[in-house]
Protein backbone atom coordinates (compact mmCIF):
# COMPACT_ATOMS: atom_id res chain seq x y z
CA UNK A 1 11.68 13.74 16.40
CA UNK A 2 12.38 12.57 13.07
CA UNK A 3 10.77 8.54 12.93
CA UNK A 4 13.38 6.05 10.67
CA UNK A 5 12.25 3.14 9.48
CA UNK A 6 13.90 -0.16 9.08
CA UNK A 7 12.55 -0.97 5.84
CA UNK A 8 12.03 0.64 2.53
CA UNK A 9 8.43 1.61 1.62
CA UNK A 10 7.45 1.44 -2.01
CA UNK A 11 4.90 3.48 -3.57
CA UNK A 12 1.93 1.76 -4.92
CA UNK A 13 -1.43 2.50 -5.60
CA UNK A 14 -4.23 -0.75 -6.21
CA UNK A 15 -7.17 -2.02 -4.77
CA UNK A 16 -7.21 -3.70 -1.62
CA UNK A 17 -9.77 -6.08 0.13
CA UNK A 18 -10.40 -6.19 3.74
CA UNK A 19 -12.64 -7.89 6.69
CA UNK A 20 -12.26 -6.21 9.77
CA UNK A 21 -12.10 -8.88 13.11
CA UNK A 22 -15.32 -7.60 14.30
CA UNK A 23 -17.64 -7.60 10.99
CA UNK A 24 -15.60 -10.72 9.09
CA UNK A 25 -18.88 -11.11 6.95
CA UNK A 26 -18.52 -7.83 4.96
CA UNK A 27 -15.93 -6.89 2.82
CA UNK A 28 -13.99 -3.62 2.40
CA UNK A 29 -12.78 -2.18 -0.64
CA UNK A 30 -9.78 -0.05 0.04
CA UNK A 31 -6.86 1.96 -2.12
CA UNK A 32 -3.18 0.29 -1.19
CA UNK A 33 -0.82 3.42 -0.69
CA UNK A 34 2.39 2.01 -0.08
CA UNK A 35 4.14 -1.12 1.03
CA UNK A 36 7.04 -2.91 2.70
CA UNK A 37 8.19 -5.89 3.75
CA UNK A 38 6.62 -5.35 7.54
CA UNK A 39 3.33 -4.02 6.53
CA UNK A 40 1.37 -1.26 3.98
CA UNK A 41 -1.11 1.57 4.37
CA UNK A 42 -4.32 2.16 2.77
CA UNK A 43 -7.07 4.25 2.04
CA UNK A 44 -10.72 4.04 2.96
CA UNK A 45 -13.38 6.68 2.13
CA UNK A 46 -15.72 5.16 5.08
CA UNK A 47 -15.29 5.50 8.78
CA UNK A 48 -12.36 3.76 9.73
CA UNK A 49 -14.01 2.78 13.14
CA UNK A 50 -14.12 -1.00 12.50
CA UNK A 51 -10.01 -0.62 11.88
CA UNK A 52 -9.27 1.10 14.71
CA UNK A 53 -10.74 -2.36 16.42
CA UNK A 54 -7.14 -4.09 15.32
CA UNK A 55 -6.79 -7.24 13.17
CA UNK A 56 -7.82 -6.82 9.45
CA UNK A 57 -7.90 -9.77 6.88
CA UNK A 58 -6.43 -8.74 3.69
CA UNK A 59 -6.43 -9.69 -0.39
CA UNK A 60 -4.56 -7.52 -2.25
CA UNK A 61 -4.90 -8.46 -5.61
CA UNK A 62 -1.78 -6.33 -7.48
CA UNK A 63 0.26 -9.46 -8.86
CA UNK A 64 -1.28 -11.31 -12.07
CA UNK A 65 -0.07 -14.73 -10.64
CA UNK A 66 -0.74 -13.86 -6.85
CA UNK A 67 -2.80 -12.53 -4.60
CA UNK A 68 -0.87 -11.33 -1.19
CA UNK A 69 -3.31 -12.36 1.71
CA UNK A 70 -2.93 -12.35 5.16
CA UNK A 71 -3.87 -10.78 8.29
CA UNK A 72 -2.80 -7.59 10.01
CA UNK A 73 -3.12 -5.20 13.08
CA UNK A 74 -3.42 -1.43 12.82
CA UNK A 75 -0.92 0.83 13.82
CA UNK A 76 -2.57 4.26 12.97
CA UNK A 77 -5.04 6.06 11.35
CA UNK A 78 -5.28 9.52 10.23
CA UNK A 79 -8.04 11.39 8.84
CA UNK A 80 -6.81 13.42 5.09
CA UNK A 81 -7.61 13.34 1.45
CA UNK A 82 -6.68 11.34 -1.52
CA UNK A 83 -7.57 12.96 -4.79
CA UNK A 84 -9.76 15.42 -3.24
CA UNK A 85 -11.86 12.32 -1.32
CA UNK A 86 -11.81 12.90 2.64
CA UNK A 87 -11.16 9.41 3.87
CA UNK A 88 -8.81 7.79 6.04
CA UNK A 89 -5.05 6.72 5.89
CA UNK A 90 -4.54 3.59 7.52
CA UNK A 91 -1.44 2.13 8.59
CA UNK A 92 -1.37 -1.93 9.19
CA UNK A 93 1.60 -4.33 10.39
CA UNK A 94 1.76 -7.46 9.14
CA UNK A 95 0.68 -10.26 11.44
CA UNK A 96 0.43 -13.29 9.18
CA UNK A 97 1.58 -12.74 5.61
CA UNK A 98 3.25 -15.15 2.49
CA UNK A 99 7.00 -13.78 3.05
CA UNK A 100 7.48 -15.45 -0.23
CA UNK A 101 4.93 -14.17 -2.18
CA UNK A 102 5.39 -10.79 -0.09
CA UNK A 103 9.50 -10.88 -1.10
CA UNK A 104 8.49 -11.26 -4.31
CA UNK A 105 6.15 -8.77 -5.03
CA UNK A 106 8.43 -5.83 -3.58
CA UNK A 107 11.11 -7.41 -5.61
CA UNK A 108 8.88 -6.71 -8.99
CA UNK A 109 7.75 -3.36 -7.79
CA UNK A 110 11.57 -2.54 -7.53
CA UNK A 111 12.35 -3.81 -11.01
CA UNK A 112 9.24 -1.98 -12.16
CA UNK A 113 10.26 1.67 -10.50
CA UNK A 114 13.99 1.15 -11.59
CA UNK A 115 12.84 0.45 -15.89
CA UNK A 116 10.61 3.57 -15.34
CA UNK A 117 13.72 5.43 -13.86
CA UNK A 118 16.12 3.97 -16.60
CA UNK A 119 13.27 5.12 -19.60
CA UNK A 120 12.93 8.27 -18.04
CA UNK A 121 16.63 9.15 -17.46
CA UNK A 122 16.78 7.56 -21.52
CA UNK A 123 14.28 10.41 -23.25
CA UNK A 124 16.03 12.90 -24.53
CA UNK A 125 15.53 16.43 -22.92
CA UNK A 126 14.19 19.06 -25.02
CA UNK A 127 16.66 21.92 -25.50
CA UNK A 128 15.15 25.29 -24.08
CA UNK A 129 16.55 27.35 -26.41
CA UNK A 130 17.05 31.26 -26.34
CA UNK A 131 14.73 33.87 -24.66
């Protein structure tokens, strides 16, 4: 069966910060995949045991004037590859979370991906000519 979500997920790739509940004195450093306005998924290259425990503390750093912390609980984790590193794909719900600073942030990824679409759709398109 084909899984719908409520909200839009938007691509975005950046570092990410995390304490895991049952280690909260070492720190994590993850790649953000993707986000939305109920949680995000990252990537870790280590064993994802200590996320499958549940609630992860999280800075991700991908705003000049903010950082989006907060807490979440894992919903999934799958084992695959990002740019040829095995690692793990971790999916995490938001638990407590800035919905200001959170609203905002997918607001300027939006603007972002819609002036990339508007440059791209603006460059002219190279005429392929005859065989």
């Amino acid at each position: 069966m084909l899984e719908r979500r409520n909200y839009k997920r938007f691509i975005f790739e950046n570092k990410i910060f995390l304490k895991f509940e049952n280690d909260p004195a070492e720190f994590v450093e993850g790649e953000l995949l993707d986000i939305s306005f109920v949680g995000f998924s990252f990537f870790l290259k280590e064993s994802a045991n200590a996320a499958v425990q549940g609630i992860v503390q999280f800075d991700a750093p991908f705003l000049v004037e903010h950082h989006l912390v907060g807490r979440g609980k894992v919903v999934y984790v799958l084992q695959e590859r990002l740019y040829e590193q095995k690692g793990f794909r971790i999916g995490l719900e938001f638990i407590e979370v800035d919905k200001e600073i959170l609203l905002n942030s997918i607001n300027q990824l939006r603007s972002k991906i819609l002036d990339q679409i508007r440059i791209k759709s603006q460059m002219p398109h190279k005429d392929p000519g005859l065989f």
